[in-house]
Protein backbone atom coordinates (compact mmCIF):
# COMPACT_ATOMS: atom_id res chain seq x y z
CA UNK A 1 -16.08 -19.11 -34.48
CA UNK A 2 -15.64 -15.26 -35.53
CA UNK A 3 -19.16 -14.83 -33.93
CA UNK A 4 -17.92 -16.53 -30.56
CA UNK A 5 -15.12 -14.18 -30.68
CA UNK A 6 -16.83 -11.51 -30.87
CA UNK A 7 -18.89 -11.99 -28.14
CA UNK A 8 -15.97 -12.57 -25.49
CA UNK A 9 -14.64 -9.48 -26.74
CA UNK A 10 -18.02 -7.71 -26.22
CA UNK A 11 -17.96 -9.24 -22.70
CA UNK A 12 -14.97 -8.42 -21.49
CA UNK A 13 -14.97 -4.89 -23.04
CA UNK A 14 -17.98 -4.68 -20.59
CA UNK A 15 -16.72 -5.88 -17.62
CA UNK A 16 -13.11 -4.35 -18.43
CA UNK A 17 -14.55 -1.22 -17.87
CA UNK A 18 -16.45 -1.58 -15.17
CA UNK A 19 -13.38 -2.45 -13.36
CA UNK A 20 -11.60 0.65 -14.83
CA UNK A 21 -14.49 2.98 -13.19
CA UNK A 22 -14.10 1.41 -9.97
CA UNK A 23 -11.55 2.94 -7.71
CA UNK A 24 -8.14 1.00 -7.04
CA UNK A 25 -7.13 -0.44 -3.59
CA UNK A 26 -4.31 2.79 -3.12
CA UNK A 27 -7.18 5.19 -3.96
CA UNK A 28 -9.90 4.16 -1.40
CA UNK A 29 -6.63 3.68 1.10
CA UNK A 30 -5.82 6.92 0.34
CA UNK A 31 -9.16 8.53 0.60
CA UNK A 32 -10.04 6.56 4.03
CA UNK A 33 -6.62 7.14 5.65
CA UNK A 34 -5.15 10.08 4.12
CA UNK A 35 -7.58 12.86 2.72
CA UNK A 36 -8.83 14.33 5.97
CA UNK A 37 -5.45 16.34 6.56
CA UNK A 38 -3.65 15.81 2.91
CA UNK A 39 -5.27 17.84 1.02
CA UNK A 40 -4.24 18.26 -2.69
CA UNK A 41 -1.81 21.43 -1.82
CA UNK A 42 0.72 19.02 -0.74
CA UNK A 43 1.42 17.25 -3.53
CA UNK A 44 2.05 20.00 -5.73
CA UNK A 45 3.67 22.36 -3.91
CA UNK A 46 7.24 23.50 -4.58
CA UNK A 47 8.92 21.93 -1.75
CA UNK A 48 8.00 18.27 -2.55
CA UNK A 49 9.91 15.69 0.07
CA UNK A 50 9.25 13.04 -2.25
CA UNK A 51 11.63 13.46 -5.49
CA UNK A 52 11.29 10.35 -6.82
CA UNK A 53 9.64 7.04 -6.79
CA UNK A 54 11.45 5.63 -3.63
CA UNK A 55 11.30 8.49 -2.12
CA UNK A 56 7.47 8.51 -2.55
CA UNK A 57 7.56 4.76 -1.36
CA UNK A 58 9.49 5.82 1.39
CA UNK A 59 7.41 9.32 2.23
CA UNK A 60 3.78 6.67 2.16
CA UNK A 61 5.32 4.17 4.36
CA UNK A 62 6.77 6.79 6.92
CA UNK A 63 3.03 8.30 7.19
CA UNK A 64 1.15 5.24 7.40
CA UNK A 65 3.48 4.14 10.03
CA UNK A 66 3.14 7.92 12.08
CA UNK A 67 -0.77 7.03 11.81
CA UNK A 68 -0.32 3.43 13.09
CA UNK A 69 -2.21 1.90 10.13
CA UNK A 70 -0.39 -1.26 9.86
CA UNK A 71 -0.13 -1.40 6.30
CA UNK A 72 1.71 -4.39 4.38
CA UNK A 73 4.13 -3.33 1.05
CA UNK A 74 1.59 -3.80 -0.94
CA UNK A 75 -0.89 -1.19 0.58
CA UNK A 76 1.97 1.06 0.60
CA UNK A 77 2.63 0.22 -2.96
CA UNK A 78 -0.83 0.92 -4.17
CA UNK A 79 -1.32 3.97 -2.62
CA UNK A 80 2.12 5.10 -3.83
CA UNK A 81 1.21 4.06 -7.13
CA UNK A 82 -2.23 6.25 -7.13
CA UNK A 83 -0.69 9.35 -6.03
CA UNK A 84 1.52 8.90 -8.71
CA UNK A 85 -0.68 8.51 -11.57
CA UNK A 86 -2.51 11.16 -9.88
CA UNK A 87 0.13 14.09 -8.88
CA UNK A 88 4.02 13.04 -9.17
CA UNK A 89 4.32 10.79 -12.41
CA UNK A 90 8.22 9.24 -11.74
CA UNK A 91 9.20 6.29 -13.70
């Protein structure tokens, strides 16, 4: 039993991180859609229009929506979410 165990850990300690070393949904959004004219400068510079999370919601929705991507919530979400982890960091 402990050796059956073990091996479903080893398993999905492999596959775990290959998913981890993949890049997310928001990040290949992001980097399709938005890196050609965002380039890292404006998400950390000092006059930031996004303030908090809904605001950075809000600010990912309003571009998307300027570029006429279409995207649903939860494209909005994800790339919200990865510029988050990545620059902002709001609860």
């Amino acid at each position: 039993m402990a050796r059956a165990w073990g091996k479903s850990l080893l398993v999905f300690a492999f596959y775990g991180g290959l998913a981890a070393a993949q890049p997310g949904r928001g990040e290949l959004l992001y980097s399709t859609y938005c890196s050609g004219c965002h380039t890292e400068q404006v998400h950390w510079r000092d006059r930031k229009v996004a303030t908090d999370w809904p605001g950075l919601v809000a600010e990912v929705g309003r571009w998307q929506a300027n570029a006429g991507l279409d995207w649903n919530r939860d494209d909005v979400e994800a790339v919200a979410h990865y510029l988050n982890d990545l620059y902002y960091h709001y609860k």
